[in-house]
Protein backbone atom coordinates (compact mmCIF):
# COMPACT_ATOMS: atom_id res chain seq x y z
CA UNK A 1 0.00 0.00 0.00
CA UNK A 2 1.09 3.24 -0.98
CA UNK A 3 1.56 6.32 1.57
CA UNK A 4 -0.09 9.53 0.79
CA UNK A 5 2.11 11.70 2.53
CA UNK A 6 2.63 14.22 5.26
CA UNK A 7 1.17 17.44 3.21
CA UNK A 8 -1.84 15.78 2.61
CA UNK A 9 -2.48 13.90 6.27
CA UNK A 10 -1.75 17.45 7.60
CA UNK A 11 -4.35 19.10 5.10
CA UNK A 12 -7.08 16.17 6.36
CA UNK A 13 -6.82 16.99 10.15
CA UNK A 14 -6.92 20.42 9.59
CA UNK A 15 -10.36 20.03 7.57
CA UNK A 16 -11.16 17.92 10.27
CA UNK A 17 -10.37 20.54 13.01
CA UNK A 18 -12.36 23.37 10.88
CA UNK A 19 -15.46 21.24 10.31
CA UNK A 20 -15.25 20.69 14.06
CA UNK A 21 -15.23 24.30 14.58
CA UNK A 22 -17.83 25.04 12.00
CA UNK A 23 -20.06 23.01 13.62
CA UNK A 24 -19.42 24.81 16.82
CA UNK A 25 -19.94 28.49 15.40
CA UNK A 26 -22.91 27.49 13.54
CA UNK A 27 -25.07 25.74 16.53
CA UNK A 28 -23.50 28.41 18.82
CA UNK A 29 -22.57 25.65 21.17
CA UNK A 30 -19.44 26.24 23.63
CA UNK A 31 -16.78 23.72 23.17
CA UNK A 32 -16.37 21.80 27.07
CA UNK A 33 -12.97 19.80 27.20
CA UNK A 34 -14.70 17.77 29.56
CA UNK A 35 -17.43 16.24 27.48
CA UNK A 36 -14.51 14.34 25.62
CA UNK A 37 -14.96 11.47 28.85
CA UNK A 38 -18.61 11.41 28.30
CA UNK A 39 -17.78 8.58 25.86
CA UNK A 40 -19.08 5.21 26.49
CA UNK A 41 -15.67 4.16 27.90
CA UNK A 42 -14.53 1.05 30.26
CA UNK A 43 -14.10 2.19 33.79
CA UNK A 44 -11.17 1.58 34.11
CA UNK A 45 -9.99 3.14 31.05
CA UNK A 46 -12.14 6.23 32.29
CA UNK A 47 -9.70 6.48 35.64
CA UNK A 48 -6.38 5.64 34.07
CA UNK A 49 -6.89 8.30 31.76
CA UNK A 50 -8.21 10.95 34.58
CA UNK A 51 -4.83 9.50 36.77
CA UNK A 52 -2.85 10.03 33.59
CA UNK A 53 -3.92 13.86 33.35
CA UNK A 54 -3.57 14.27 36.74
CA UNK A 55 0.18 13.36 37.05
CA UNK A 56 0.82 15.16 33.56
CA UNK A 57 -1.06 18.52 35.34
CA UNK A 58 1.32 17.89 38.66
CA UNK A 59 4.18 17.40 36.55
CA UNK A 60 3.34 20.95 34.57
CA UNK A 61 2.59 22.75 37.77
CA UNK A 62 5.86 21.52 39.83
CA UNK A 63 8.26 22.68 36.54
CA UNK A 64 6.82 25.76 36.44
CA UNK A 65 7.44 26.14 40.17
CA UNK A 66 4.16 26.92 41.34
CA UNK A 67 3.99 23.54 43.63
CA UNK A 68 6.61 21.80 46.01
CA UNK A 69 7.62 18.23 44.80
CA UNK A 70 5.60 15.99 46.58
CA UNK A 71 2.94 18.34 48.10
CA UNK A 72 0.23 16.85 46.07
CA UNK A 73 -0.64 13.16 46.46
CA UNK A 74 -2.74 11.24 43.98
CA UNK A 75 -3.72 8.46 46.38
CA UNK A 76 -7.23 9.70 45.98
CA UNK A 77 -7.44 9.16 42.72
CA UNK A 78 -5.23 5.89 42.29
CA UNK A 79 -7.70 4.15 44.97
């Protein structure tokens, strides 16, 4: 099978990413990051991924020097 290439892959996400956003301007709906998890998902799935943003958010937060290394504990979420 024959590749396409990257000019044209990037060409089909962006007309993916504008239809998206077409869709949003025309129904005048706002666009809610969180409704991406309202997906029928497995459970687990669901709470690796919210653990996985979670320690990615931490990590983001502690480089920029806002929070002390190891002030924030994810056992909550883990459990």
């Amino acid at each position: 099978m024959k590749r396409r290439g990257k000019k044209r892959a990037t060409i089909a996400i962006a007309r993916m990413i504008l239809t998206a956003i077409y869709a949003l301007l025309s129904t005048g709906e706002v666009f809610n990051p969180s409704d991406l998890k309202k997906f029928d998902m497995p459970e687990n799935l669901k709470r690796k991924q919210t653990l996985s943003s979670a320690k990615e958010a931490i990590t983001l937060l502690v480089s920029l020097g806002l929070v002390p290394a190891g002030s924030i504990s994810l056992d909550a979420l883990a459990g």
